[in-house]
PDB file of N, CA and C in Angstrom:
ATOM      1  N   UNK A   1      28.310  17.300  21.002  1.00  0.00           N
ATOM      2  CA  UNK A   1      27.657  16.053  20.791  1.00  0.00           C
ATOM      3  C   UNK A   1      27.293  15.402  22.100  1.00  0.00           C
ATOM      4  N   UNK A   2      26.252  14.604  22.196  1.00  0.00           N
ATOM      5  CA  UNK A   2      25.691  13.862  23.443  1.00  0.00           C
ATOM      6  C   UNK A   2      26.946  12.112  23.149  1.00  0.00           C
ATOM      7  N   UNK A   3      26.304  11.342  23.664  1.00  0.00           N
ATOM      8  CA  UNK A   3      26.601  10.021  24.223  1.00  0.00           C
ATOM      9  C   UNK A   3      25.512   9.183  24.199  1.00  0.00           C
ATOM     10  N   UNK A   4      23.823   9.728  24.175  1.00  0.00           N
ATOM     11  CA  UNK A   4      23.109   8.821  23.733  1.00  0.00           C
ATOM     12  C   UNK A   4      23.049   8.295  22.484  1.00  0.00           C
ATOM     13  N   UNK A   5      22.492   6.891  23.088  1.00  0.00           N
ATOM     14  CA  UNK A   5      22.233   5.888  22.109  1.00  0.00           C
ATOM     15  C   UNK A   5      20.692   5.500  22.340  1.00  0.00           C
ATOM     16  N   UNK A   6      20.561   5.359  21.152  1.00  0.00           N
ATOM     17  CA  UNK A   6      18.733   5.232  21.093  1.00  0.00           C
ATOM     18  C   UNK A   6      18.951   3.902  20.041  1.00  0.00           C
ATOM     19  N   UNK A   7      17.782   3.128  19.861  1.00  0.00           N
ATOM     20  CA  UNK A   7      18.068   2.316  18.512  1.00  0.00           C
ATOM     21  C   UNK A   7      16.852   2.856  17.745  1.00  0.00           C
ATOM     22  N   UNK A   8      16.889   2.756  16.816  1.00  0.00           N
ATOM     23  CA  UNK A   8      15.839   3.088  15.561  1.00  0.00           C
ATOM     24  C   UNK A   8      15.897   2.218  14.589  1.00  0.00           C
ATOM     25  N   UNK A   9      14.592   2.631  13.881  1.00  0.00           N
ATOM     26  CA  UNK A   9      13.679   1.420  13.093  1.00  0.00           C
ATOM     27  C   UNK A   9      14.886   0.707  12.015  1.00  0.00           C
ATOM     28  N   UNK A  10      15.658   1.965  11.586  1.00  0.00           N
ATOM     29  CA  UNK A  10      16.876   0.870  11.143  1.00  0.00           C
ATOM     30  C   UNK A  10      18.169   0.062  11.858  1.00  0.00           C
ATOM     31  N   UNK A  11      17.809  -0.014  12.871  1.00  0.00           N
ATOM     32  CA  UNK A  11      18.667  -1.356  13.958  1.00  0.00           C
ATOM     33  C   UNK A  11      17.515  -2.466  13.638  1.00  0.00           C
ATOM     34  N   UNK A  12      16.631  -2.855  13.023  1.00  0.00           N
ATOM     35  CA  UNK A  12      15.742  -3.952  13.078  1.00  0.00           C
ATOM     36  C   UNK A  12      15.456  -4.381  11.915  1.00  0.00           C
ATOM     37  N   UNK A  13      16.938  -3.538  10.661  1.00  0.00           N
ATOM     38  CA  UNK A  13      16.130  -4.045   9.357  1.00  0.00           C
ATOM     39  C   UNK A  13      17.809  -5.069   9.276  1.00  0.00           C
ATOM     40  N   UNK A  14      17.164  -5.998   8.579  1.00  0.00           N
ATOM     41  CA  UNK A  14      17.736  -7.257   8.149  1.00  0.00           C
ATOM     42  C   UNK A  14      17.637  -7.764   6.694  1.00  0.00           C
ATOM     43  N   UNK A  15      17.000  -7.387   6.345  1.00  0.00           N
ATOM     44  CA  UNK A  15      16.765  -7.948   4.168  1.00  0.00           C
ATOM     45  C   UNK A  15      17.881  -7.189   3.866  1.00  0.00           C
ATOM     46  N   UNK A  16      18.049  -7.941   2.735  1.00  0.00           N
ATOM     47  CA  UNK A  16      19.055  -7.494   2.031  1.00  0.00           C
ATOM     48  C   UNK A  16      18.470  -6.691   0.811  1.00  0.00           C
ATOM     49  N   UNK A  17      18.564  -5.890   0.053  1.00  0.00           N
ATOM     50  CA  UNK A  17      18.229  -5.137  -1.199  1.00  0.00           C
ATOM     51  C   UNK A  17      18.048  -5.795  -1.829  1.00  0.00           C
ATOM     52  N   UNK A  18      16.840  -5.803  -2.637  1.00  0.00           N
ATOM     53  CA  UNK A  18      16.977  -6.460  -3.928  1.00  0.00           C
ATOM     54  C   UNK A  18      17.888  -5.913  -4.865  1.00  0.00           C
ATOM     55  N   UNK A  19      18.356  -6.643  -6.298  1.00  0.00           N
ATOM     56  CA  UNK A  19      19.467  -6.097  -7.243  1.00  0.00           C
ATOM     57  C   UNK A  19      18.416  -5.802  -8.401  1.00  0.00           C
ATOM     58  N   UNK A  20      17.608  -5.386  -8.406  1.00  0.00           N
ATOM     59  CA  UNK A  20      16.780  -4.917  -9.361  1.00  0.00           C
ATOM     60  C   UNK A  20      17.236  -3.967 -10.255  1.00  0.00           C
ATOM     61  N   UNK A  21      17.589  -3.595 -11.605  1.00  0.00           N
ATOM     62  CA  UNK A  21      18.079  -2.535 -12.359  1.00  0.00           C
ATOM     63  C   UNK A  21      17.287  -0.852 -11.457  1.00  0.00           C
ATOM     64  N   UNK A  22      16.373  -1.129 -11.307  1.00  0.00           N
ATOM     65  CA  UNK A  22      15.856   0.269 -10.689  1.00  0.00           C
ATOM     66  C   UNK A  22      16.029   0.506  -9.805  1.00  0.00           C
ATOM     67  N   UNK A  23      16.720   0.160  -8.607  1.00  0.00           N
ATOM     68  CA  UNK A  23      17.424   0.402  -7.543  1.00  0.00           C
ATOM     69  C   UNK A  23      18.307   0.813  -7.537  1.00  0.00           C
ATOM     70  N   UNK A  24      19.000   0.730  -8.559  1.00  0.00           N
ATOM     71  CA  UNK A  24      21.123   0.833  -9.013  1.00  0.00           C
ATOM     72  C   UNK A  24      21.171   2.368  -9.478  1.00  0.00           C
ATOM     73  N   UNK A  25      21.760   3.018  -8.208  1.00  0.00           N
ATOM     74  CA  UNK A  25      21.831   4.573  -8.459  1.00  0.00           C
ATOM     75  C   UNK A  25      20.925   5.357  -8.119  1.00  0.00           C
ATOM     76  N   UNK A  26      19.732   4.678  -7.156  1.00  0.00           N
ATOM     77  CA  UNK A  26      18.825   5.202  -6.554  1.00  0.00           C
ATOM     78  C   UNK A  26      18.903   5.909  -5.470  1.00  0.00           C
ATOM     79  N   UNK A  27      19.237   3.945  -4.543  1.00  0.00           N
ATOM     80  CA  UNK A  27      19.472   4.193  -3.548  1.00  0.00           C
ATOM     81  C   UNK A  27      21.187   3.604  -3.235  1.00  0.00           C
ATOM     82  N   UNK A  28      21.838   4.160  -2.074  1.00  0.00           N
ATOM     83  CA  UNK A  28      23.200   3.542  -1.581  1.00  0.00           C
ATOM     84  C   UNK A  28      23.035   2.213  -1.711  1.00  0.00           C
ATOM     85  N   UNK A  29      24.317   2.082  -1.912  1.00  0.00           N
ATOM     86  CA  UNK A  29      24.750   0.327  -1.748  1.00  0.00           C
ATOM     87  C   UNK A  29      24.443  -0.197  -0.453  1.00  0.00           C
ATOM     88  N   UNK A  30      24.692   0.408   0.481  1.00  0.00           N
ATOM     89  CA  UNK A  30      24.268  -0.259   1.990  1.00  0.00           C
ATOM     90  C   UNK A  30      23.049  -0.053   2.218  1.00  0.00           C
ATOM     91  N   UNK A  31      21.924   0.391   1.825  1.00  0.00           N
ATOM     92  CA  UNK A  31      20.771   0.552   2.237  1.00  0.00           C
ATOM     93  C   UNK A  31      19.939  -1.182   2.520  1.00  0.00           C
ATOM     94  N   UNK A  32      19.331  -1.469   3.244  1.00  0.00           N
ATOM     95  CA  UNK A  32      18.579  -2.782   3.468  1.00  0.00           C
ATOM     96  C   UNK A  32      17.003  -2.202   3.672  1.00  0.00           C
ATOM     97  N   UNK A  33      16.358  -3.067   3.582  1.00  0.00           N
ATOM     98  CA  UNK A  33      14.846  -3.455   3.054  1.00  0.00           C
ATOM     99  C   UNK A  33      14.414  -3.720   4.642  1.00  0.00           C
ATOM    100  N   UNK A  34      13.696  -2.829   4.981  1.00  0.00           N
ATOM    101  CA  UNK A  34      13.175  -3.440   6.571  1.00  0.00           C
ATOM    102  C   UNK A  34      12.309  -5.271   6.630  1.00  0.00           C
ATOM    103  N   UNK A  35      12.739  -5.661   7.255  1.00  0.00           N
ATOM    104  CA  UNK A  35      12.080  -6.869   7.472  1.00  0.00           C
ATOM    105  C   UNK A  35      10.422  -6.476   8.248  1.00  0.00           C
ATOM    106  N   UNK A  36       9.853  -6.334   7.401  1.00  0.00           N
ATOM    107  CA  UNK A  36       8.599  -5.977   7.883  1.00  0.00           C
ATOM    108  C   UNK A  36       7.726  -6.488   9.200  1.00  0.00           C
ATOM    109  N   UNK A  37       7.851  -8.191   8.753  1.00  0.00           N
ATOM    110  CA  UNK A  37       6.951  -8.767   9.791  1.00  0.00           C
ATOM    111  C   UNK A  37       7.735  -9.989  10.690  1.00  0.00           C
ATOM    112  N   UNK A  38       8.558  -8.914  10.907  1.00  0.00           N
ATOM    113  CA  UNK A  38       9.474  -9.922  12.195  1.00  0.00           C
ATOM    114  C   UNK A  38       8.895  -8.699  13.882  1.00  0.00           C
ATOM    115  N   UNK A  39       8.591  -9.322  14.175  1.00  0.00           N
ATOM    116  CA  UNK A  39       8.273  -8.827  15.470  1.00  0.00           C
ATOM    117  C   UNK A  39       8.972  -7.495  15.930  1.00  0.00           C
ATOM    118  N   UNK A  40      10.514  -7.510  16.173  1.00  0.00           N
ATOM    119  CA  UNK A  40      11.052  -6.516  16.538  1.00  0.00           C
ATOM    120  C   UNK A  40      10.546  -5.092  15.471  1.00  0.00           C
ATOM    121  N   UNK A  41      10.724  -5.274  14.178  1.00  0.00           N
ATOM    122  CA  UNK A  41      10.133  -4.279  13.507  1.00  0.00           C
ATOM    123  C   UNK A  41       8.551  -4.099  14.295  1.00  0.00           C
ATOM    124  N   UNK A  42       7.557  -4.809  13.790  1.00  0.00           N
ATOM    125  CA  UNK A  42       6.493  -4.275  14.169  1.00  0.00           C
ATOM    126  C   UNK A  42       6.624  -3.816  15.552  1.00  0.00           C
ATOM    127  N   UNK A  43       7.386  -4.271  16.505  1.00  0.00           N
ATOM    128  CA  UNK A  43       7.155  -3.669  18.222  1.00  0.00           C
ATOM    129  C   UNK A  43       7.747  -1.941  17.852  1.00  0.00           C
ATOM    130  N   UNK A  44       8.701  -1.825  17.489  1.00  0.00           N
ATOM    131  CA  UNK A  44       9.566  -0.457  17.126  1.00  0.00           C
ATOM    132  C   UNK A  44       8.077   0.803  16.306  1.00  0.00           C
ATOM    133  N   UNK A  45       7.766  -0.128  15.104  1.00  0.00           N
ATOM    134  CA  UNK A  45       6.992   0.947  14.452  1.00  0.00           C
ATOM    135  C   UNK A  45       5.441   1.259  14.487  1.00  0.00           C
ATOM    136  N   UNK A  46       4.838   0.354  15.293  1.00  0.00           N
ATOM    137  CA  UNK A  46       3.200   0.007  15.328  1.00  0.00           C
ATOM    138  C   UNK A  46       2.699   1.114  16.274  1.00  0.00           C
ATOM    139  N   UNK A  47       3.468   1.184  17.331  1.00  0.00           N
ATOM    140  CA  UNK A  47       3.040   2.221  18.419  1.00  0.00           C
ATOM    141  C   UNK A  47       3.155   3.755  17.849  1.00  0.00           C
ATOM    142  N   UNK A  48       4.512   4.168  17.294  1.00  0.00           N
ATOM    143  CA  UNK A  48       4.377   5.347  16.508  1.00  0.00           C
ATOM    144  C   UNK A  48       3.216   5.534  15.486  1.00  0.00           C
ATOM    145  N   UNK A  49       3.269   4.460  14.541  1.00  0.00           N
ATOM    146  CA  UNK A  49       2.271   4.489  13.591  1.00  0.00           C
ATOM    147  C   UNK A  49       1.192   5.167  13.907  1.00  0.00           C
ATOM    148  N   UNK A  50       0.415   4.412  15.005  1.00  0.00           N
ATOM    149  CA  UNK A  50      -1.093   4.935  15.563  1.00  0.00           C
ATOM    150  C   UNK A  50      -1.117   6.200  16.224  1.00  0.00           C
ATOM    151  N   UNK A  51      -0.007   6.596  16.816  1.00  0.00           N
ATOM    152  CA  UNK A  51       0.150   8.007  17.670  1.00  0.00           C
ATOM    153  C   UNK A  51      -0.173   8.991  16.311  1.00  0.00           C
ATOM    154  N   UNK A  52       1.021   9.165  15.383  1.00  0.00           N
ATOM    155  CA  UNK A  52       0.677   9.754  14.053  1.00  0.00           C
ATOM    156  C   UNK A  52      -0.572   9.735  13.375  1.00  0.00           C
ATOM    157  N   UNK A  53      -1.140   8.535  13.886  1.00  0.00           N
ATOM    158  CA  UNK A  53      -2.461   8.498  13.084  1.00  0.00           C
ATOM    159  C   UNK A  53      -3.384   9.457  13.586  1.00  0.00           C
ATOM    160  N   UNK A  54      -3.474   9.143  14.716  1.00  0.00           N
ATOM    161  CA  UNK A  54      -4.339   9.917  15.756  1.00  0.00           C
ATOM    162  C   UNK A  54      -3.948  11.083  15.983  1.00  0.00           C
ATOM    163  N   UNK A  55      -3.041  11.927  16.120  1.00  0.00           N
ATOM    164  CA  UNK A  55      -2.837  13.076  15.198  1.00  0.00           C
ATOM    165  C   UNK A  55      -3.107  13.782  14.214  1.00  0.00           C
ATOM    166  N   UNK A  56      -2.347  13.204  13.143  1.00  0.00           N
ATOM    167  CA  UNK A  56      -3.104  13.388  11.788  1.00  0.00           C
ATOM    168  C   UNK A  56      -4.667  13.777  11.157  1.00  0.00           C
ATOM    169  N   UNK A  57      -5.585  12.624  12.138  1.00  0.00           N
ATOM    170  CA  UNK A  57      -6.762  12.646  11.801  1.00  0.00           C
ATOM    171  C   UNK A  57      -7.592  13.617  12.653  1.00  0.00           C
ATOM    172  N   UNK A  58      -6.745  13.942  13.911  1.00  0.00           N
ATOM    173  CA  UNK A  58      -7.051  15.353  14.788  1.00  0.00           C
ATOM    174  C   UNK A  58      -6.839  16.375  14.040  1.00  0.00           C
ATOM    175  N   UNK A  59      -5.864  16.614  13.482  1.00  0.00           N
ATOM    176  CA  UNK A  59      -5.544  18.138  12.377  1.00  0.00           C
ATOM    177  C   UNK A  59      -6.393  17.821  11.882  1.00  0.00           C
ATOM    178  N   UNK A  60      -6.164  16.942  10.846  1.00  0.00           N
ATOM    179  CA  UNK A  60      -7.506  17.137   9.848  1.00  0.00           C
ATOM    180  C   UNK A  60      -9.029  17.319   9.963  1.00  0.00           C
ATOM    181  N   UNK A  61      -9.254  17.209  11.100  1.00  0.00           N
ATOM    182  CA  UNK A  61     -11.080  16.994  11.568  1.00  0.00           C
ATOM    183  C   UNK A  61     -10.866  18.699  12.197  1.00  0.00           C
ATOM    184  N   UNK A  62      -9.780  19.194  12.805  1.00  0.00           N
ATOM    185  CA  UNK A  62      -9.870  20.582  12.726  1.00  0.00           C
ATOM    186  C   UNK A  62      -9.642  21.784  12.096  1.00  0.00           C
ATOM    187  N   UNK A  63      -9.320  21.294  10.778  1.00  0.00           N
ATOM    188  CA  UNK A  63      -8.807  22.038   9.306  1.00  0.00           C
ATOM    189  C   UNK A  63     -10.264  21.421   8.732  1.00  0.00           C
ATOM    190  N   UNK A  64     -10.742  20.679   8.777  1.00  0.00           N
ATOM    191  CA  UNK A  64     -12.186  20.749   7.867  1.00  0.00           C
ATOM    192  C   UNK A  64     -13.634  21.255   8.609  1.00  0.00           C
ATOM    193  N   UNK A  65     -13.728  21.514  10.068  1.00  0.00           N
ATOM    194  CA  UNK A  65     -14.115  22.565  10.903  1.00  0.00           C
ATOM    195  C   UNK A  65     -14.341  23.458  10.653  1.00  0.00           C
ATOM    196  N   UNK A  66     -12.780  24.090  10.542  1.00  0.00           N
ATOM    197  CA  UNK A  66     -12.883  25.883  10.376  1.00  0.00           C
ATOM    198  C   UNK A  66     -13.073  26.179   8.654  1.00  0.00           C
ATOM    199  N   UNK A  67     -12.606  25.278   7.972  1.00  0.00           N
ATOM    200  CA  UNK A  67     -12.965  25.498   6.460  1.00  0.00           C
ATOM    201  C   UNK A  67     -14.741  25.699   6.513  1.00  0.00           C
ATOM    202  N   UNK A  68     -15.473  24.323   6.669  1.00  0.00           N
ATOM    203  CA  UNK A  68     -16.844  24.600   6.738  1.00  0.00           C
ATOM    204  C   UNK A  68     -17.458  25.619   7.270  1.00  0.00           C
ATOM    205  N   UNK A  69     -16.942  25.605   8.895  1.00  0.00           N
ATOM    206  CA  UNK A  69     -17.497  27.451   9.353  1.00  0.00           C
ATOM    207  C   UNK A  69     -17.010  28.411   8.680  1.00  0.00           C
ATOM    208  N   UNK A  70     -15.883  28.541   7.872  1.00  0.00           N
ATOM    209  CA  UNK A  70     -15.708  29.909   7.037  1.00  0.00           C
ATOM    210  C   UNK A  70     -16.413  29.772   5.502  1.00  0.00           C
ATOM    211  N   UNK A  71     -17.040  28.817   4.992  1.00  0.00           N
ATOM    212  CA  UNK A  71     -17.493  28.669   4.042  1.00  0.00           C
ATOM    213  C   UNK A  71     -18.882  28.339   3.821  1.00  0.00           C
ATOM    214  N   UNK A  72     -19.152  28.043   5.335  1.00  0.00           N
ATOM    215  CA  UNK A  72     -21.009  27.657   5.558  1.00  0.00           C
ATOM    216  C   UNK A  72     -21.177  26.542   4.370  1.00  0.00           C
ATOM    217  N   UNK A  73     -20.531  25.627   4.506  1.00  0.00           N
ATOM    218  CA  UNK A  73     -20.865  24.018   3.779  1.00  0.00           C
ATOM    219  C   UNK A  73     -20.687  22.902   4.774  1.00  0.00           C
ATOM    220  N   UNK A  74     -20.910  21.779   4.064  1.00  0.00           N
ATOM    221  CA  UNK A  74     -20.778  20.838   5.068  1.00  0.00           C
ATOM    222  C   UNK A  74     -20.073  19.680   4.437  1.00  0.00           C
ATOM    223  N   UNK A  75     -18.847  19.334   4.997  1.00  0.00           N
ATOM    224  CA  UNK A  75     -18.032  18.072   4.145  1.00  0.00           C
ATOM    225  C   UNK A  75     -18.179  16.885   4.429  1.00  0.00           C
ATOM    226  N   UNK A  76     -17.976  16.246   3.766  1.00  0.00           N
ATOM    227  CA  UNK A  76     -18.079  14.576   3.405  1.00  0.00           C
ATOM    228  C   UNK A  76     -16.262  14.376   4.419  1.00  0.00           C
ATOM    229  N   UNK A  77     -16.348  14.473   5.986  1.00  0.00           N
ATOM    230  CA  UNK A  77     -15.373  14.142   6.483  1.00  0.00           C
ATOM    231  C   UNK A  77     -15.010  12.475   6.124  1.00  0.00           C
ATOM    232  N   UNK A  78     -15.964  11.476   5.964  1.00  0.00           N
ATOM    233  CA  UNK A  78     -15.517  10.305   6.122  1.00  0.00           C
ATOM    234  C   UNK A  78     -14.507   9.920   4.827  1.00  0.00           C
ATOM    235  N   UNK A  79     -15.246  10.870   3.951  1.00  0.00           N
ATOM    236  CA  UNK A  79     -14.570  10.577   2.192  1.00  0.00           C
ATOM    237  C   UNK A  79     -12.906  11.509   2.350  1.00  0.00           C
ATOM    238  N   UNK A  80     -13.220  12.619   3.238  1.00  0.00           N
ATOM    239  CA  UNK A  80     -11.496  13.274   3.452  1.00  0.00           C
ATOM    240  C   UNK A  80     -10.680  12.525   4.255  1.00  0.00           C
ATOM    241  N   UNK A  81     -11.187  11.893   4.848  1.00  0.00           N
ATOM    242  CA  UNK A  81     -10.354  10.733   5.689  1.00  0.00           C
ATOM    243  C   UNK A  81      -9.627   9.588   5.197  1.00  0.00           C
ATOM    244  N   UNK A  82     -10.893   8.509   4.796  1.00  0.00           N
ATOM    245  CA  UNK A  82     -10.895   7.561   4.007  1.00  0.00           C
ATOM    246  C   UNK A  82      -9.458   8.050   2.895  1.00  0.00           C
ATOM    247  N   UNK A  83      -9.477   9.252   2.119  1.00  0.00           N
ATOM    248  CA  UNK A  83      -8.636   9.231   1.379  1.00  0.00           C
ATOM    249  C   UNK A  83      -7.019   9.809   1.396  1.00  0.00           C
ATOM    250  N   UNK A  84      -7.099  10.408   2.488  1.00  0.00           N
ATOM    251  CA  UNK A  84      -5.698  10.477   3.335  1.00  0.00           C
ATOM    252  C   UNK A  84      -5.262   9.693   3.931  1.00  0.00           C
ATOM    253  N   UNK A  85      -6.387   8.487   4.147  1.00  0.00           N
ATOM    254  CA  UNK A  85      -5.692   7.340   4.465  1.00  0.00           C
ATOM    255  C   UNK A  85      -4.695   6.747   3.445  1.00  0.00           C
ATOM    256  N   UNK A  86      -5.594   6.099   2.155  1.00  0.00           N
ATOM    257  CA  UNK A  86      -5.070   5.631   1.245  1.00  0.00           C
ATOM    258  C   UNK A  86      -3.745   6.486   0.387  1.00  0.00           C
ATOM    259  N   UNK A  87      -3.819   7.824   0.914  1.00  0.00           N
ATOM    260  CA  UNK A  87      -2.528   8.490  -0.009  1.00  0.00           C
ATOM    261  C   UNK A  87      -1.485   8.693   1.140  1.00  0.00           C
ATOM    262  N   UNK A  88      -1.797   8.711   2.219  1.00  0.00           N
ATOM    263  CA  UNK A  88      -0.608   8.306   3.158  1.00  0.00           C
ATOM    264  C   UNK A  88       0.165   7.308   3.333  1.00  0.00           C
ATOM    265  N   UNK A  89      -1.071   5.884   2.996  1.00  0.00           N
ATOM    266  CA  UNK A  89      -0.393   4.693   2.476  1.00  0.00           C
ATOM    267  C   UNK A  89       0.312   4.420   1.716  1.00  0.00           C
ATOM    268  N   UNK A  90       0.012   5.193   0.522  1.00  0.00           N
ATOM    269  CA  UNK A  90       0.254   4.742  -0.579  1.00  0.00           C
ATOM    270  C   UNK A  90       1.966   5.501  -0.830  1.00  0.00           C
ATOM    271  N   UNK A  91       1.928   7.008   0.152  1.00  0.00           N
ATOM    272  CA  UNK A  91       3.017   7.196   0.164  1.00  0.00           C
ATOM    273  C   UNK A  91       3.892   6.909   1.194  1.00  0.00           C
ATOM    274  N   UNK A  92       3.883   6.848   2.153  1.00  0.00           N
ATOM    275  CA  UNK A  92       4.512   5.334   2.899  1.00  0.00           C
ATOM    276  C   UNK A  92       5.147   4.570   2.636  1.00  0.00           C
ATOM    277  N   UNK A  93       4.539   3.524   1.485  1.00  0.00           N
ATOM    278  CA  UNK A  93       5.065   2.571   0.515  1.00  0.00           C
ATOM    279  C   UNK A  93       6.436   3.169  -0.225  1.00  0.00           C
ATOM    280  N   UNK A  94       6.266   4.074  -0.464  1.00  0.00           N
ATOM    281  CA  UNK A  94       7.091   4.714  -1.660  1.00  0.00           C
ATOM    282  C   UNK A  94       8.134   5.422  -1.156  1.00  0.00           C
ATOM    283  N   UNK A  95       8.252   5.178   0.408  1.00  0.00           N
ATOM    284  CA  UNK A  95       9.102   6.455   1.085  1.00  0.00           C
ATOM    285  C   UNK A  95       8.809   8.168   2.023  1.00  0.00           C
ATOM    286  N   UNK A  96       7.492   8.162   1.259  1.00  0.00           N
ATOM    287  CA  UNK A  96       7.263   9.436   1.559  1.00  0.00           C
ATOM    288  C   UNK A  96       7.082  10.059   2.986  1.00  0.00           C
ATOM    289  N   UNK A  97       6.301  10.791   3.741  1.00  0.00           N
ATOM    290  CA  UNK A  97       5.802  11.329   5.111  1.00  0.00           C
ATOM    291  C   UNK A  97       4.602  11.552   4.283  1.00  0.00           C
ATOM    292  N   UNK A  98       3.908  11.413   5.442  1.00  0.00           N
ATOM    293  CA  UNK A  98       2.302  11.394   5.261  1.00  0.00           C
ATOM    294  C   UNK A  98       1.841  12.727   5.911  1.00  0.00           C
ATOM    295  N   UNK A  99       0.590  13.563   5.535  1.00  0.00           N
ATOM    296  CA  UNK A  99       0.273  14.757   5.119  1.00  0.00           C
ATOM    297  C   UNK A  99      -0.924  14.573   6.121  1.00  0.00           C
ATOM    298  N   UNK A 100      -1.587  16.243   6.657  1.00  0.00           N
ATOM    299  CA  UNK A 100      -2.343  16.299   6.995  1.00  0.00           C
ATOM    300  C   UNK A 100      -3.332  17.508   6.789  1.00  0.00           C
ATOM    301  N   UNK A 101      -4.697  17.743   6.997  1.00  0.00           N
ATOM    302  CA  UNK A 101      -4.858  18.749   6.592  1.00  0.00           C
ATOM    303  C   UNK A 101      -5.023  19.801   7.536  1.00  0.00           C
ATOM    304  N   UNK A 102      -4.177  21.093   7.062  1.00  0.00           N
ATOM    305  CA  UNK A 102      -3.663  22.067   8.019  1.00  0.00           C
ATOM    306  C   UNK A 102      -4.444  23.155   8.047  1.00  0.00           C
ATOM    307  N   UNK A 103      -5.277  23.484   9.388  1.00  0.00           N
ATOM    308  CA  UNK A 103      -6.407  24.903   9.220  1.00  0.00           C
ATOM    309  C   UNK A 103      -5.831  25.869   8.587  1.00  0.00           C
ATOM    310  N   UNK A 104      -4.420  26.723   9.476  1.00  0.00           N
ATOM    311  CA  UNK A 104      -4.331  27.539   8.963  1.00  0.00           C
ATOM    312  C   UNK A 104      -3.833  27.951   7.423  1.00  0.00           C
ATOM    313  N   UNK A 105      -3.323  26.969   6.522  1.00  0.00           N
ATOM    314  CA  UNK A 105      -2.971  27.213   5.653  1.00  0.00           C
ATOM    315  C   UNK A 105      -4.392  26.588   4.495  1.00  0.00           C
ATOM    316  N   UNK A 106      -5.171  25.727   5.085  1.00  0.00           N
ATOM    317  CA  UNK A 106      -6.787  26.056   3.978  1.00  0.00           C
ATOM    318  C   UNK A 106      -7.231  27.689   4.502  1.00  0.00           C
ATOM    319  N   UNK A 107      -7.066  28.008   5.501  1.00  0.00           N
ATOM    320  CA  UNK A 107      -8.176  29.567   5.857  1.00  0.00           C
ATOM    321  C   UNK A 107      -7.185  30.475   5.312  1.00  0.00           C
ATOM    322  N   UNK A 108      -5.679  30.562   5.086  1.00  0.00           N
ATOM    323  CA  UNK A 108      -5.269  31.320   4.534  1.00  0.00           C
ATOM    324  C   UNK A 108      -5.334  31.403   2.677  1.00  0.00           C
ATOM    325  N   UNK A 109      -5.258  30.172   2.170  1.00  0.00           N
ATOM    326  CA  UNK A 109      -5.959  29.461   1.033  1.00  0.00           C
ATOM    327  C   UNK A 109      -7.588  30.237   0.533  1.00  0.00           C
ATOM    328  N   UNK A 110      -8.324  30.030   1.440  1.00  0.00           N
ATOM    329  CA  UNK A 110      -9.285  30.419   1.332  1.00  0.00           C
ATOM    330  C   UNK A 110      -9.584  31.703   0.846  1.00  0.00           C
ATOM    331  N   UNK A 111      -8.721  32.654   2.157  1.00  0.00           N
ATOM    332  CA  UNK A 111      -8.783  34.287   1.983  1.00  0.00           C
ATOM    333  C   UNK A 111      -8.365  34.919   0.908  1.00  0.00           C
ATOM    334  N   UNK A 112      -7.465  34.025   0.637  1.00  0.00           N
ATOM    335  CA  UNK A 112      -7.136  34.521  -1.264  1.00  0.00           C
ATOM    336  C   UNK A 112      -7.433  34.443  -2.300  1.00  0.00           C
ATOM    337  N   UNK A 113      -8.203  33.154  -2.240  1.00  0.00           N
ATOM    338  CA  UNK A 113      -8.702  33.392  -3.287  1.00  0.00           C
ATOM    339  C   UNK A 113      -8.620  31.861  -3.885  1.00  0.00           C
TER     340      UNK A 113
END
């Protein structure tokens, strides 16, 4: 084991859980609700956010590249974007990791069929 200490996005959450019936047995009893728009949160998660973004939208603009050159079409990039936005969001919200689109596994996709 090391000795570092780092803090992470959960050193900055402060809400308390709601007691909602659909929470009970979901999640742990100690779990807390990030305080979204208190500063320290946004300083911690805003900078990652955009790095990921800008990433993300790099894979994807080079997974819809090599799809079009192996398929001789031409895609509606703004509409594949636009909507990995909204389902990254949307899973975000919900907990999830957000997705990108990956060349080699559309060109291997592809080759099969």
């Amino acid at each position: 084991g090391t000795d570092w200490v780092a803090p992470t996005v959960g050193d900055y959450c402060t809400s308390e859980l709601p007691t909602w019936t659909f929470w009970r047995g979901i999640l742990h009893s100690s779990y807390t609700l990030p305080s979204l728009f208190e500063w320290n949160t946004l300083r911690a998660v805003i900078p990652a956010g955009f790095s990921l973004f800008g990433i993300a939208l790099l894979e994807t603009m080079v997974a819809i590249n090599v799809v079009d050159n192996y398929t001789d079409t031409d895609s509606e990039q703004d509409r594949v974007f636009y909507g990995q936005g909204v389902a990254n969001l949307a899973g975000g919200l919900m907990g999830g990791m957000g997705v990108t689109g990956l060349a080699h596994t559309s060109l291997h996709s592809l080759r099969m069929g």
